[in-house]
C-alpha atoms as a PDB file:
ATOM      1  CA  UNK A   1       0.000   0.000   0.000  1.00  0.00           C
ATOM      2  CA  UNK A   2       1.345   3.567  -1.374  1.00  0.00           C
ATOM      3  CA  UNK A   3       2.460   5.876   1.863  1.00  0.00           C
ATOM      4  CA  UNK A   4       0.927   9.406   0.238  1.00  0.00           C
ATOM      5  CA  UNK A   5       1.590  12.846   1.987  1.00  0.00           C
ATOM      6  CA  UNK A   6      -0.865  15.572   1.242  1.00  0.00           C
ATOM      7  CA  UNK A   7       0.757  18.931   1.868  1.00  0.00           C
ATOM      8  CA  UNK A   8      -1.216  21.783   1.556  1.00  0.00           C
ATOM      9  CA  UNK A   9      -1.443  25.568   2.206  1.00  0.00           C
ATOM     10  CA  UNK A  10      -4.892  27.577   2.976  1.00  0.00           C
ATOM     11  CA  UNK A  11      -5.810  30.962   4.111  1.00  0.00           C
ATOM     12  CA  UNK A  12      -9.284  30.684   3.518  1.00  0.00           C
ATOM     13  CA  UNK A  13     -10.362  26.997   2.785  1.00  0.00           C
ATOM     14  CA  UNK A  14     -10.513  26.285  -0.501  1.00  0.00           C
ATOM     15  CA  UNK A  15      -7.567  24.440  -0.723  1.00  0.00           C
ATOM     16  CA  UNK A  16      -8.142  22.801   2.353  1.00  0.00           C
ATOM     17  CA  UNK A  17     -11.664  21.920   0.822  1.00  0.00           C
ATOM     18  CA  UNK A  18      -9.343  20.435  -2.334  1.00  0.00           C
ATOM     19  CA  UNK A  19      -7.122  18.595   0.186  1.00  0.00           C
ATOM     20  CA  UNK A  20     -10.153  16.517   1.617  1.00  0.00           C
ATOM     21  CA  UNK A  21     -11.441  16.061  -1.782  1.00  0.00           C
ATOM     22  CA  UNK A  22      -7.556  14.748  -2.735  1.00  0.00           C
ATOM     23  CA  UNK A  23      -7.443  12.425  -0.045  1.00  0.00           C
ATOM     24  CA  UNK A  24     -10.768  10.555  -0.544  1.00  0.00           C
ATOM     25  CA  UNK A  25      -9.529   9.899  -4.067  1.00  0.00           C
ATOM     26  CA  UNK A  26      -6.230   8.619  -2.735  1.00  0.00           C
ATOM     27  CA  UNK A  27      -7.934   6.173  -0.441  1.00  0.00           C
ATOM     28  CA  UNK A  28     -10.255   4.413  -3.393  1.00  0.00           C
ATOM     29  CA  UNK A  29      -7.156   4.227  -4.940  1.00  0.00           C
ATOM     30  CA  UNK A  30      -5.769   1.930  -2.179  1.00  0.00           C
ATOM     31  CA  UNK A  31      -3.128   4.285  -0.492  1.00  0.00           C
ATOM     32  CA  UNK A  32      -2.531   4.868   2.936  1.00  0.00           C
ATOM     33  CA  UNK A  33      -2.574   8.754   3.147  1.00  0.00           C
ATOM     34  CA  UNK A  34      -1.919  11.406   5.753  1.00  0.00           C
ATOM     35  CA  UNK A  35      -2.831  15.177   5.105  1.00  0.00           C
ATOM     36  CA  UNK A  36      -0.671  17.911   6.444  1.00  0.00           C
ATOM     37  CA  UNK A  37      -1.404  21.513   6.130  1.00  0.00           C
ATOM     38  CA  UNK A  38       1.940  24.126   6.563  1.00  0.00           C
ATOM     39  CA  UNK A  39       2.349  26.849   8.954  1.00  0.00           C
ATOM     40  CA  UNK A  40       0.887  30.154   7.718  1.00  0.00           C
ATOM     41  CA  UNK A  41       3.864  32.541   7.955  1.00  0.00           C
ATOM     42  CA  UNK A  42       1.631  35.239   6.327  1.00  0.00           C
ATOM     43  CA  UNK A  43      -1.427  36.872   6.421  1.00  0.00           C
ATOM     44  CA  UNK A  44      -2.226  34.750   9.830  1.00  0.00           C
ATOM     45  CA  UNK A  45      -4.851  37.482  10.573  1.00  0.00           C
ATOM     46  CA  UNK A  46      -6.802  36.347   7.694  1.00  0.00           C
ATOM     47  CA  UNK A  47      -6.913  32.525   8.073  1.00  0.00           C
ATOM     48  CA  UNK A  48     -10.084  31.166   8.488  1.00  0.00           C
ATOM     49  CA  UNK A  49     -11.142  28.364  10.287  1.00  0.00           C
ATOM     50  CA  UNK A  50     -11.954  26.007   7.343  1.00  0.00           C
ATOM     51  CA  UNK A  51      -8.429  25.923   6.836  1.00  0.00           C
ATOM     52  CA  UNK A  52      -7.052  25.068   9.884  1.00  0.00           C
ATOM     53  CA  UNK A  53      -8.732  21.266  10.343  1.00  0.00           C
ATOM     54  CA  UNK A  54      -5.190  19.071   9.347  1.00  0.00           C
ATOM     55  CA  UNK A  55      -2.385  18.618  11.481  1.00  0.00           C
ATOM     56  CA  UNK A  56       1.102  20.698  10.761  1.00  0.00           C
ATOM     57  CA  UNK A  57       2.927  18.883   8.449  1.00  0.00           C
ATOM     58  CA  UNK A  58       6.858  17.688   9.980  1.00  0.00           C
ATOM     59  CA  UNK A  59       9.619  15.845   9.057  1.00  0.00           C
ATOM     60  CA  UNK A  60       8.538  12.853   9.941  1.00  0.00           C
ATOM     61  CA  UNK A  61       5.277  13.280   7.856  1.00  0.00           C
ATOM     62  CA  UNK A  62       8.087  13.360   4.849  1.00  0.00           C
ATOM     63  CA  UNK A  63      10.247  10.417   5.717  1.00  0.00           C
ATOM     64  CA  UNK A  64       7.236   8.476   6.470  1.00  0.00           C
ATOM     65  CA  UNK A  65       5.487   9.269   2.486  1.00  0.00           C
ATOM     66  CA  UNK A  66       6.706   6.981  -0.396  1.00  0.00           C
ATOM     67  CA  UNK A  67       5.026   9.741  -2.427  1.00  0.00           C
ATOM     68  CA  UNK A  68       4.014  13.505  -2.076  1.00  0.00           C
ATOM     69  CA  UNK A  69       1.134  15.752  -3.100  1.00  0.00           C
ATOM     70  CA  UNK A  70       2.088  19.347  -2.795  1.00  0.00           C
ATOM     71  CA  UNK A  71      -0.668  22.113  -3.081  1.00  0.00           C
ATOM     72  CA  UNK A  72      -0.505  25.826  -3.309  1.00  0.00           C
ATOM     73  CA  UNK A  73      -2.672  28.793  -3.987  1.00  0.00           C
ATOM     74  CA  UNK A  74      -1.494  31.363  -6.349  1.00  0.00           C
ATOM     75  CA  UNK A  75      -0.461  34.353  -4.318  1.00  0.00           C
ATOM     76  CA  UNK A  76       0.588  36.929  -6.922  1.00  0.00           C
ATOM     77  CA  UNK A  77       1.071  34.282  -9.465  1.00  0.00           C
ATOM     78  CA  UNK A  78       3.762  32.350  -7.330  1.00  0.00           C
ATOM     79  CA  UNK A  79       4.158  30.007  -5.160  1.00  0.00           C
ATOM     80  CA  UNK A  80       2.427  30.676  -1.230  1.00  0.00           C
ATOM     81  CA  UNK A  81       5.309  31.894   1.223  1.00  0.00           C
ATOM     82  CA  UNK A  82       3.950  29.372   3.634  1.00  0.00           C
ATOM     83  CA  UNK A  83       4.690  26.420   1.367  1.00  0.00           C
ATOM     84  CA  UNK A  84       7.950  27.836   0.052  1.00  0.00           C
ATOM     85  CA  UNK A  85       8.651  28.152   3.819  1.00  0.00           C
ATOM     86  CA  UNK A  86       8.309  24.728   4.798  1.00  0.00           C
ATOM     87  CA  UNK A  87      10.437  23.414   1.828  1.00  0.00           C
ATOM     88  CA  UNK A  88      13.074  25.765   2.775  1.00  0.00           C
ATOM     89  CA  UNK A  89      12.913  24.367   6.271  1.00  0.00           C
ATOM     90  CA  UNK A  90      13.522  20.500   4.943  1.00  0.00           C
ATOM     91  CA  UNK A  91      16.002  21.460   2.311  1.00  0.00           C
ATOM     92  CA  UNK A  92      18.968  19.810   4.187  1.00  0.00           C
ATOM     93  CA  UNK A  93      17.354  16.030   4.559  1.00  0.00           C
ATOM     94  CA  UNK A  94      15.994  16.265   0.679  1.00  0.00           C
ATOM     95  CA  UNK A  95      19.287  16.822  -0.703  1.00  0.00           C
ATOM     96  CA  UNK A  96      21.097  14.007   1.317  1.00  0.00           C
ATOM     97  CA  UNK A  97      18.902  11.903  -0.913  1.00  0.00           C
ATOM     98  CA  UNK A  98      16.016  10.942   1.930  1.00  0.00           C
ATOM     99  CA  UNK A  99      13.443  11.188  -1.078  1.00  0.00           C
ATOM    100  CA  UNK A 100      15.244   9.557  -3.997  1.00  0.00           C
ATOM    101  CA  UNK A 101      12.707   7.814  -6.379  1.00  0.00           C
ATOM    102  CA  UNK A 102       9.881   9.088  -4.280  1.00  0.00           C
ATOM    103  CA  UNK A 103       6.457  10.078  -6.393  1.00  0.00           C
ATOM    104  CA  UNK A 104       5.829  13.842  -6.756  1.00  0.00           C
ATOM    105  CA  UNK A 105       2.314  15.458  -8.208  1.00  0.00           C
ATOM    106  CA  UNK A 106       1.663  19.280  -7.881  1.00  0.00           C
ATOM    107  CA  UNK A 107      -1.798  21.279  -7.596  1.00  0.00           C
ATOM    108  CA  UNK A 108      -2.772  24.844  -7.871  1.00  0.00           C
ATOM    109  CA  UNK A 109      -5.476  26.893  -7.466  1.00  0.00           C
ATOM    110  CA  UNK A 110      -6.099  30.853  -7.927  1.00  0.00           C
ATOM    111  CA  UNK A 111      -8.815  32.919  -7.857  1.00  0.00           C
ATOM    112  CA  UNK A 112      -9.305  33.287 -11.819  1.00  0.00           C
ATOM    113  CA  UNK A 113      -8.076  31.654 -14.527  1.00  0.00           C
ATOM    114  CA  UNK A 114      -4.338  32.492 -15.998  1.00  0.00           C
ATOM    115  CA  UNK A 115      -3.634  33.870 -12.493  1.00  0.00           C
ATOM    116  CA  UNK A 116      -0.368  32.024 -11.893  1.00  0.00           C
ATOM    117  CA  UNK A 117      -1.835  27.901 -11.624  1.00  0.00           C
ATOM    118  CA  UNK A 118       0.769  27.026 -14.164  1.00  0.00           C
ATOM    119  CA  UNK A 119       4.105  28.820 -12.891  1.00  0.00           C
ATOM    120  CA  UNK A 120       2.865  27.630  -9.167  1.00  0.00           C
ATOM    121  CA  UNK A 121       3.058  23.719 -10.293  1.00  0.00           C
ATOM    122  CA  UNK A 122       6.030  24.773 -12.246  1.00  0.00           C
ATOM    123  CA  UNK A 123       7.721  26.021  -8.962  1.00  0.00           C
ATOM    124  CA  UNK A 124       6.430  22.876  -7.330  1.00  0.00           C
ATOM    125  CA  UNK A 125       7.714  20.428  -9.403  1.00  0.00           C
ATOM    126  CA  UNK A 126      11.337  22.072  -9.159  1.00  0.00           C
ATOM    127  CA  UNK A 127      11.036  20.933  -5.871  1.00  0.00           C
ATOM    128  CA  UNK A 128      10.227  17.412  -6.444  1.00  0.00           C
ATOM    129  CA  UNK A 129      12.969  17.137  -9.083  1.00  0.00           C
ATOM    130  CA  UNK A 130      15.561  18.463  -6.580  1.00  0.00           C
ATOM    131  CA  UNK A 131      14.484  16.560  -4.340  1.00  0.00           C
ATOM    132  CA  UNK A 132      15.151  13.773  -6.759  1.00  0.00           C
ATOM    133  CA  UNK A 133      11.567  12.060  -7.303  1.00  0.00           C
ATOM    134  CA  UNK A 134      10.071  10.806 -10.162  1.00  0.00           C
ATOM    135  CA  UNK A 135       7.327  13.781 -11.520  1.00  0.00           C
ATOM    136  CA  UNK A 136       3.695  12.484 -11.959  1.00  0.00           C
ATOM    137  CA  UNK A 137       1.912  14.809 -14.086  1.00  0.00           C
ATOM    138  CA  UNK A 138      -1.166  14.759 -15.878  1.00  0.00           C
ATOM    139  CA  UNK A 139       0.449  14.874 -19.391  1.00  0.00           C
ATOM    140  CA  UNK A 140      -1.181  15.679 -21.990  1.00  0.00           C
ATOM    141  CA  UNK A 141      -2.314  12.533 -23.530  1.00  0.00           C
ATOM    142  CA  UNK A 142      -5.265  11.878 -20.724  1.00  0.00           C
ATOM    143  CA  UNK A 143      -8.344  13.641 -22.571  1.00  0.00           C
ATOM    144  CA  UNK A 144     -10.170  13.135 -19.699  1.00  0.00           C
ATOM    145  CA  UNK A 145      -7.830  15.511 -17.903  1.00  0.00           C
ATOM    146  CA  UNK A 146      -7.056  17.525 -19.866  1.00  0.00           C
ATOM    147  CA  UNK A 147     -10.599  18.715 -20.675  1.00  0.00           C
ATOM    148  CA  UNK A 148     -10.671  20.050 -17.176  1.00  0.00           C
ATOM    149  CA  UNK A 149      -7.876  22.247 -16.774  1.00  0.00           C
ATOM    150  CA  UNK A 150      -5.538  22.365 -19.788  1.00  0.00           C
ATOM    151  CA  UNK A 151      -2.284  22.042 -17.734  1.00  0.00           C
ATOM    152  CA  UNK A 152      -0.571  19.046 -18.382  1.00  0.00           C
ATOM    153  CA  UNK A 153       2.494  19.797 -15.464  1.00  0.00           C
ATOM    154  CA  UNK A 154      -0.254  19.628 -12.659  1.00  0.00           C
ATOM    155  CA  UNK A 155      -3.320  19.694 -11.561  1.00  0.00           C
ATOM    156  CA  UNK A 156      -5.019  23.591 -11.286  1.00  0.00           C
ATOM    157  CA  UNK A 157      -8.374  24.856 -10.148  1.00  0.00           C
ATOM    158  CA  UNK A 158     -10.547  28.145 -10.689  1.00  0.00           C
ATOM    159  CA  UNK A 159     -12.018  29.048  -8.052  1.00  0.00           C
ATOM    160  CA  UNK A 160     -15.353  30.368  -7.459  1.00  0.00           C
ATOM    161  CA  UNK A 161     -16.079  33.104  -5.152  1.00  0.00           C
ATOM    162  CA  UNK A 162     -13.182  31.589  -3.499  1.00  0.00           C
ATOM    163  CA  UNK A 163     -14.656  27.985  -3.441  1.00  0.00           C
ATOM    164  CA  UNK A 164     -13.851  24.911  -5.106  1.00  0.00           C
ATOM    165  CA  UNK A 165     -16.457  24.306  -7.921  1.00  0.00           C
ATOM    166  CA  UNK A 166     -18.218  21.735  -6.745  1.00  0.00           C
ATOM    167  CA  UNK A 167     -18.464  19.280  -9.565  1.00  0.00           C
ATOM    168  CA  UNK A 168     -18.733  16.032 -10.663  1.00  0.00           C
ATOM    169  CA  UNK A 169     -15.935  16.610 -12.948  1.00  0.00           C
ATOM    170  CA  UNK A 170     -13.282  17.851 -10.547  1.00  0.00           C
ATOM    171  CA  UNK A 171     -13.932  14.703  -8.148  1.00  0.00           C
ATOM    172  CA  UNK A 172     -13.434  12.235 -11.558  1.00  0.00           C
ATOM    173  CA  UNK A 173     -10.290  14.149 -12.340  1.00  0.00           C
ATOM    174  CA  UNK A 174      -8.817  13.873  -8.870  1.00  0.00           C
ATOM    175  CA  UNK A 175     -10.016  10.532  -9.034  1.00  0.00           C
ATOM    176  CA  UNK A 176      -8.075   9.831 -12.426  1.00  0.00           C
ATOM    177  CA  UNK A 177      -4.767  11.630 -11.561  1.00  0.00           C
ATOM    178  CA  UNK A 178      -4.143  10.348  -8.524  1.00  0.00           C
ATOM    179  CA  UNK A 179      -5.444   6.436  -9.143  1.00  0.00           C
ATOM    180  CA  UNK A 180      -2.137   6.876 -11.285  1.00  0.00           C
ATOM    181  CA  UNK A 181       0.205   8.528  -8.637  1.00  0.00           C
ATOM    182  CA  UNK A 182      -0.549   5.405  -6.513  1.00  0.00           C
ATOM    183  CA  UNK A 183      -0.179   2.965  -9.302  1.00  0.00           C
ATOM    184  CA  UNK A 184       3.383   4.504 -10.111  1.00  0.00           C
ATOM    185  CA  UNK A 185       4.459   5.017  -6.686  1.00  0.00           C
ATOM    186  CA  UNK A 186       3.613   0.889  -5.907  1.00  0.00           C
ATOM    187  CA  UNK A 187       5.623   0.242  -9.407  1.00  0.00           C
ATOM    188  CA  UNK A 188       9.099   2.334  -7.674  1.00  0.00           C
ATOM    189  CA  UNK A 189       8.713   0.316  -4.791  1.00  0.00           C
ATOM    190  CA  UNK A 190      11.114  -2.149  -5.347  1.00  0.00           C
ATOM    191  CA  UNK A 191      13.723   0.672  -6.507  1.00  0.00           C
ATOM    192  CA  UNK A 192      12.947   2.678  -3.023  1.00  0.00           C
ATOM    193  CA  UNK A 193      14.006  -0.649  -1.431  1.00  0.00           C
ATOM    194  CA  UNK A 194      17.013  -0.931  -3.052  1.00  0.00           C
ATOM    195  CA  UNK A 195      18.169   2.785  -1.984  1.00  0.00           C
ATOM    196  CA  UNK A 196      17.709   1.741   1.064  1.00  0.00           C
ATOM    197  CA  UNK A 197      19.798  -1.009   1.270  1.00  0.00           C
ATOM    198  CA  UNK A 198      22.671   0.779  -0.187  1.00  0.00           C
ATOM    199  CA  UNK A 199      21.989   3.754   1.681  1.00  0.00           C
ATOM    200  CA  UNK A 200      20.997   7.534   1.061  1.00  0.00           C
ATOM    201  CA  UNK A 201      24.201  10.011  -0.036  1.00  0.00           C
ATOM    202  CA  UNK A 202      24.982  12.754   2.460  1.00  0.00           C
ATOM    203  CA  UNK A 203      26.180  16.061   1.771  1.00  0.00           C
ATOM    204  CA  UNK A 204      27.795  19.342   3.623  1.00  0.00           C
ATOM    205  CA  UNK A 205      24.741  21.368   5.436  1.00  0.00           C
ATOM    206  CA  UNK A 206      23.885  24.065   2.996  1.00  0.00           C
ATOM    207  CA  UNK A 207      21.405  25.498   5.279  1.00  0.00           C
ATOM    208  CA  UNK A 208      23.924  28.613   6.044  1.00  0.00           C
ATOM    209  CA  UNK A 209      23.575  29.213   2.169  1.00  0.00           C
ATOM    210  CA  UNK A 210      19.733  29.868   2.830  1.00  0.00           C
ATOM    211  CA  UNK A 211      19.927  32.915   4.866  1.00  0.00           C
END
């Protein structure tokens, strides 16, 4: 059974709202899933309490995932500060290789479409490559998919009055995406094992270079 972390950061809900819609379609699919919201770092004032349900997501949330969901609202078309916060603060453990061959999917939302969705997943899925996991994206040969949203690097969301639409089509598209992030992150397993019987690499700290 897949080991899926759902990381997620919400002001106001709606991607909080996504993050429970994520996770029921990761559990028909057979994983074994945990959902994690960050720390705000801004804007605090302004968080509502629909977004504050999940647990903080740790370090041990990360070794414990065999795969990773990452989602992020579009705040000025990039990436939240929240999210880019807590990736910051795990930098040092991702690049001595604690995540190699690991399964990485990225989601946006924003308020309106062309608002940022696709540079936000972009931004996203640097992460997962530095991290060194294998990308699952929804590609573009998945009509059913692609009808949706358009954005074949990750998933992304218009929202509505700043609500998820709530539609039979973005529960079958969840559904659809991330049936296959479990499928591919069972297929690594046997890879995963063998990293970890020859061990992770370790580098120098770096985390003075992130001041």
């Amino acid at each position: 059974m897949a080991r899926i972390l759902l990381v997620y950061s919400s002001l106001f809900g709606a991607n909080a709202q996504l993050a429970a819609l994520a996770e029921a379609a990761l559990g028909a699919a057979g994983a074994d899933v945990r959902v994690r919201r960050v720390r705000e770092v801004a804007l605090t004032g302004e968080e509502q309490a629909a977004a504050e349900g999940a647990q903080i997501a740790t370090g041990a949330d990360l070794t414990w995932a065999e795969g990773f969901v990452f989602c992020s609202p579009s705040h000025t078309g990039l990436l939240s500060a929240s999210m880019k916060a807590f990736i910051d603060q795990h930098h040092d453990s991702a690049a001595a290789g604690a995540h190699l061959n690991k399964t990485f999917t990225a989601m946006a939302t924003s308020g309106y479409a062309h608002a940022g969705q696709e540079r936000v997943v972009d931004e996203l899925n640097a992460v997962g490559a530095a991290w060194g996991c294998v990308i699952v994206a929804p590609g573009t040969a998945d009509e059913g998919l692609n009808v949706h949203n358009g954005n074949p690097y990750g998933l992304s969301f218009v929202l509505e009055h700043g609500r998820l639409p709530g539609s039979a089509e973005t529960t079958g598209v969840l559904r659809r995406h991330l049936h296959r992030l479990v499928a591919v992150t069972d297929a690594l397993a046997p890879l995963r094992a063998a990293d970890a019987r020859t061990g992770t690499r370790t580098v120098p700290t770096i985390a003075g270079a992130l001041t």
